[in-house]
Protein backbone atom coordinates (compact mmCIF):
# COMPACT_ATOMS: atom_id res chain seq x y z
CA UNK A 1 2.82 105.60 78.16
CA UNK A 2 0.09 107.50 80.03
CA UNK A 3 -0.99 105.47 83.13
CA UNK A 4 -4.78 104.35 82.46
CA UNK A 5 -7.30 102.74 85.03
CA UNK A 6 -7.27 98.92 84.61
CA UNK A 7 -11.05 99.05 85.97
CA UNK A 8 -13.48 101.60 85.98
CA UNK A 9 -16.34 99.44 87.62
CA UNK A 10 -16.20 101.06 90.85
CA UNK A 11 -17.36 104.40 88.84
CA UNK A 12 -20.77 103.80 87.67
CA UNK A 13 -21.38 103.97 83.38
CA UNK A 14 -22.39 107.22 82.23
CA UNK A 15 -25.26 106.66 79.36
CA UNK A 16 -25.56 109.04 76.73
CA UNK A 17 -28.61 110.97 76.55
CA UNK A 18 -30.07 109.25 74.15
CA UNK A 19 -30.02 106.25 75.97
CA UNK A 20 -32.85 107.71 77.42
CA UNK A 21 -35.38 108.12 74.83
CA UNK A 22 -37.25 105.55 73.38
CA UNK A 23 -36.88 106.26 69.94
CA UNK A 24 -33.09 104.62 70.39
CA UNK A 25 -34.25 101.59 71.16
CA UNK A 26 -36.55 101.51 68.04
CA UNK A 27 -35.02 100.48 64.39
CA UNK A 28 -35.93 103.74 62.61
CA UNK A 29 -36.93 103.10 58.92
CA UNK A 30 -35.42 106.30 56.88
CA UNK A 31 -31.66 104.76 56.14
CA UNK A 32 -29.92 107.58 56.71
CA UNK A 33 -31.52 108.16 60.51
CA UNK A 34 -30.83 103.90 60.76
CA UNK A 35 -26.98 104.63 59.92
CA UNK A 36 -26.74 107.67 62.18
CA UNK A 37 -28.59 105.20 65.01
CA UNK A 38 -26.33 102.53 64.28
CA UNK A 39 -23.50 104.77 64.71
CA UNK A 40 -24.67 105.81 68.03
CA UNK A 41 -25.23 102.49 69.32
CA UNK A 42 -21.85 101.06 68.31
CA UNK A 43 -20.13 104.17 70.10
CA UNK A 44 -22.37 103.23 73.46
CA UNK A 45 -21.08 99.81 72.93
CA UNK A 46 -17.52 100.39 72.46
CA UNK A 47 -17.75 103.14 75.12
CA UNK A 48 -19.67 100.07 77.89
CA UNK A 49 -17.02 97.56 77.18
CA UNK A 50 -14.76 100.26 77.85
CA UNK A 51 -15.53 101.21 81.12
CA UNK A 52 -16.47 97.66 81.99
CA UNK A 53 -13.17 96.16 80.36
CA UNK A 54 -15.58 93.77 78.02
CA UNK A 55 -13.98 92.02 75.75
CA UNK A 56 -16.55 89.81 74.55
CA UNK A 57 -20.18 89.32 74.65
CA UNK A 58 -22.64 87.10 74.20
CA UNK A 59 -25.47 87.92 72.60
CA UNK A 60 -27.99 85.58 73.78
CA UNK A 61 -27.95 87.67 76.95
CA UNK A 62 -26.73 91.10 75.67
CA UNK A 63 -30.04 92.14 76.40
CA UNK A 64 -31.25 91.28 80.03
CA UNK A 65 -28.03 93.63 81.16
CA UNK A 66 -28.04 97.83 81.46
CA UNK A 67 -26.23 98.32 77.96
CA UNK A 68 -29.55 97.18 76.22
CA UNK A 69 -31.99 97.20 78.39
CA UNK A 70 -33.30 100.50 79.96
CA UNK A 71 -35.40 99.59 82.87
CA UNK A 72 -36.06 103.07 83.97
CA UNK A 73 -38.02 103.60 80.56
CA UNK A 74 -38.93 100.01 79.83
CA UNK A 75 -37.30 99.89 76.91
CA UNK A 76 -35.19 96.79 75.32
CA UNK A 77 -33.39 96.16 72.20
CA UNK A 78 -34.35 93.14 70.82
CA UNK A 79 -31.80 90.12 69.92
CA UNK A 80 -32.37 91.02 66.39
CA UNK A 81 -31.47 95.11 67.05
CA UNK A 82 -28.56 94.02 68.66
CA UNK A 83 -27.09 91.22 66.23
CA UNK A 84 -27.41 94.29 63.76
CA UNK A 85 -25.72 96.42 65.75
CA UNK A 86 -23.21 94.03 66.19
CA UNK A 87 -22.80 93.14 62.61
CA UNK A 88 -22.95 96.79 61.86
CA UNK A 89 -19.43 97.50 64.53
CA UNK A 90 -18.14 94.16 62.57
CA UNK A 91 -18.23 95.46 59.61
CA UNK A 92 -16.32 98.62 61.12
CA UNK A 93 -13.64 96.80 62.29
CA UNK A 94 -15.15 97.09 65.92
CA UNK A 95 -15.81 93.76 66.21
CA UNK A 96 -15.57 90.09 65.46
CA UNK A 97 -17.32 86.65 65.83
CA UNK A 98 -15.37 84.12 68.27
CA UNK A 99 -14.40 81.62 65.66
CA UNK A 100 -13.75 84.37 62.88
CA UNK A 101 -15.74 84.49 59.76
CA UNK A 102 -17.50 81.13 59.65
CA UNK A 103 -19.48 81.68 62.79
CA UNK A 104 -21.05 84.76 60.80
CA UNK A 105 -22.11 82.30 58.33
CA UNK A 106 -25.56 82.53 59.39
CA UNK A 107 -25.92 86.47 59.25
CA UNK A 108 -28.67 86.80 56.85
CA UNK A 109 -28.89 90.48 54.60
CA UNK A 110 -31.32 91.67 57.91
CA UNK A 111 -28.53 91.63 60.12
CA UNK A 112 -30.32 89.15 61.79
CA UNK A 113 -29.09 85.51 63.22
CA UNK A 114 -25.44 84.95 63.58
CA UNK A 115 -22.64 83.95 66.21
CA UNK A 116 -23.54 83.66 69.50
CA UNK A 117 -20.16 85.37 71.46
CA UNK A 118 -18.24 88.49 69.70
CA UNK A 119 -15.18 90.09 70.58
CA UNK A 120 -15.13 93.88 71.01
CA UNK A 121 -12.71 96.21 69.81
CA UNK A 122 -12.80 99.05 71.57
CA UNK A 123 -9.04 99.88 71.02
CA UNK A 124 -8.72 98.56 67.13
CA UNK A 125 -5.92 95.58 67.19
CA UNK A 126 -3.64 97.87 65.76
CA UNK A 127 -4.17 100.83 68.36
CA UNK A 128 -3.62 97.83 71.00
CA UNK A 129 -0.34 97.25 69.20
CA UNK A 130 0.58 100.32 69.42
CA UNK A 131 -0.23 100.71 73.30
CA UNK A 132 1.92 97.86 73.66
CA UNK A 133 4.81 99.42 71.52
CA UNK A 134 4.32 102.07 74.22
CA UNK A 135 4.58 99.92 76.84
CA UNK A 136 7.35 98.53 75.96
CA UNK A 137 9.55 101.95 74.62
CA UNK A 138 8.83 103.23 78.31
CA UNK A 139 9.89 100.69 80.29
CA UNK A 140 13.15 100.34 77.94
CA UNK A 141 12.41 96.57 76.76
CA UNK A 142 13.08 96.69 73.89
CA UNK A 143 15.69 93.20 72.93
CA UNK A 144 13.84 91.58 75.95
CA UNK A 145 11.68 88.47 75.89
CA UNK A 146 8.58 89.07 78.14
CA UNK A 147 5.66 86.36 78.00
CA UNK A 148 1.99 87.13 77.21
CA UNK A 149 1.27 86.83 80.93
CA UNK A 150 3.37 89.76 82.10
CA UNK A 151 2.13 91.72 79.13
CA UNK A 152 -0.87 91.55 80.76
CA UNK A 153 -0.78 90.62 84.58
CA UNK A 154 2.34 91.14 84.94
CA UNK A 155 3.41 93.98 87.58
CA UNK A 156 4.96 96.74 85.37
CA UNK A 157 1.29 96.84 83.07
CA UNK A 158 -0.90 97.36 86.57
CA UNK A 159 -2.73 100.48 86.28
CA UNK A 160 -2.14 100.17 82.48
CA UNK A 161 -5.05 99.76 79.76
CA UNK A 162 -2.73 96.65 78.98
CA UNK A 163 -3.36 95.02 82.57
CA UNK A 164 -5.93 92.39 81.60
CA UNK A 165 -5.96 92.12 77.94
CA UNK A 166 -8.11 89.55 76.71
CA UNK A 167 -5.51 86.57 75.62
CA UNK A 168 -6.91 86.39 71.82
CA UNK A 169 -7.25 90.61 71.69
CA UNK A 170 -3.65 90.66 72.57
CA UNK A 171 -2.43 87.58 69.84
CA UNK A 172 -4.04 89.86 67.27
CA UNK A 173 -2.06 92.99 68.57
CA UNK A 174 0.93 91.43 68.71
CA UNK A 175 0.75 89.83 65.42
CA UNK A 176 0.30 93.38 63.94
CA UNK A 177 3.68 94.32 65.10
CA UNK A 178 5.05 90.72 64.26
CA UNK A 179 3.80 91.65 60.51
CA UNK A 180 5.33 95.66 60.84
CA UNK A 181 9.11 93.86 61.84
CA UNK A 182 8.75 94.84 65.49
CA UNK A 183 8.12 91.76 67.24
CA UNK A 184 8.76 88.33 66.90
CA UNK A 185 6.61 85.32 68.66
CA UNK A 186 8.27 82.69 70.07
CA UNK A 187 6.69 78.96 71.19
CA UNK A 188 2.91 78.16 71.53
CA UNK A 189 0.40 77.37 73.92
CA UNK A 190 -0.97 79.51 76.62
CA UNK A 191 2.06 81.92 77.52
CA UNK A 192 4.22 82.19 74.33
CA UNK A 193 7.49 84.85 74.33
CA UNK A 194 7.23 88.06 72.54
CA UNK A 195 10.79 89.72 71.54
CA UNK A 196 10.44 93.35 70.42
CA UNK A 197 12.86 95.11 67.90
């Protein structure tokens, strides 16, 4: 497994240009230029929590920090814009309401309303699975027992994307090699054993 940076926030973000504009921070009304807007926005998302190592956000102040709010050009996106935005990586599998489904119960056909905190997939539960499978084939552990916390603070995974998984992020991975006969989860609570086959 390629050696990753566990944190890039020594490196400052690099926006995209369209960041920039105004225009991006403005629901456009022709659908097709809204889709291709959305798109854009839930790639700058996913790309942020990237580089910041996000793994959830609240939305209630999504947008007093840099990722939607552009103080060089006074520009905001509103809690609205960014519930949709949210709702719109969601629905892509990019995202998820803590709580699961019924704290969406409030999303209205707008986009707007909804859960206050989401989780943010910017490696897919299965793609973390598979970094983990990774993991695990290189460092020849395969028929070992390792815990959730040395999966993810543990020494080997320093310098790894795994270092600092988000607890629930990594549940979902593992459970996705649980379901493909590759893992097996034993006990409960905060640092259950994971066997892999």
């Amino acid at each position: 497994m390629a050696a990753a940076s566990a944190s890039n926030a020594s490196t400052p973000f690099r926006f995209p240009r369209e960041y920039h504009f105004p225009a991006f921070f403005t629901p456009q009304p022709n659908l097709t230029t809204r889709h291709a807007q959305l798109t854009k926005w839930s790639s700058l998302v996913l790309a942020y929590a990237r580089h910041q190592r996000l793994f959830k956000l609240s939305v209630s102040s999504a947008s007093e920090t840099e990722l939607f709010h552009n103080a060089a050009i006074k520009r905001r996106l509103s809690t609205t814009d960014i519930h949709e935005v949210l709702e719109f990586m969601r629905r892509d599998g990019r995202a998820e309401y803590v709580g699961g489904p019924k704290a969406n119960a409030s999303i209205g056909g707008s986009g707007g309303g909804g859960g206050e905190v989401m989780y943010l997939y910017w490696h897919t539960p299965d793609e973390w699975a598979a970094l983990i499978e990774a993991y695990v084939e290189d460092t020849a552990q395969k028929g070992t027992v390792l815990t959730v916390y040395e999966l993810t603070e543990g020494e080997g995974t320093r310098g790894t994307e795994l270092h600092g998984v988000d607890n629930h992020v990594l549940m979902k991975a593992l459970n996705v090699l649980v379901k493909k006969g590759k893992a097996q989860i034993f006990g409960s609570g905060d640092s259950p054993g994971v066997k892999f086959f």
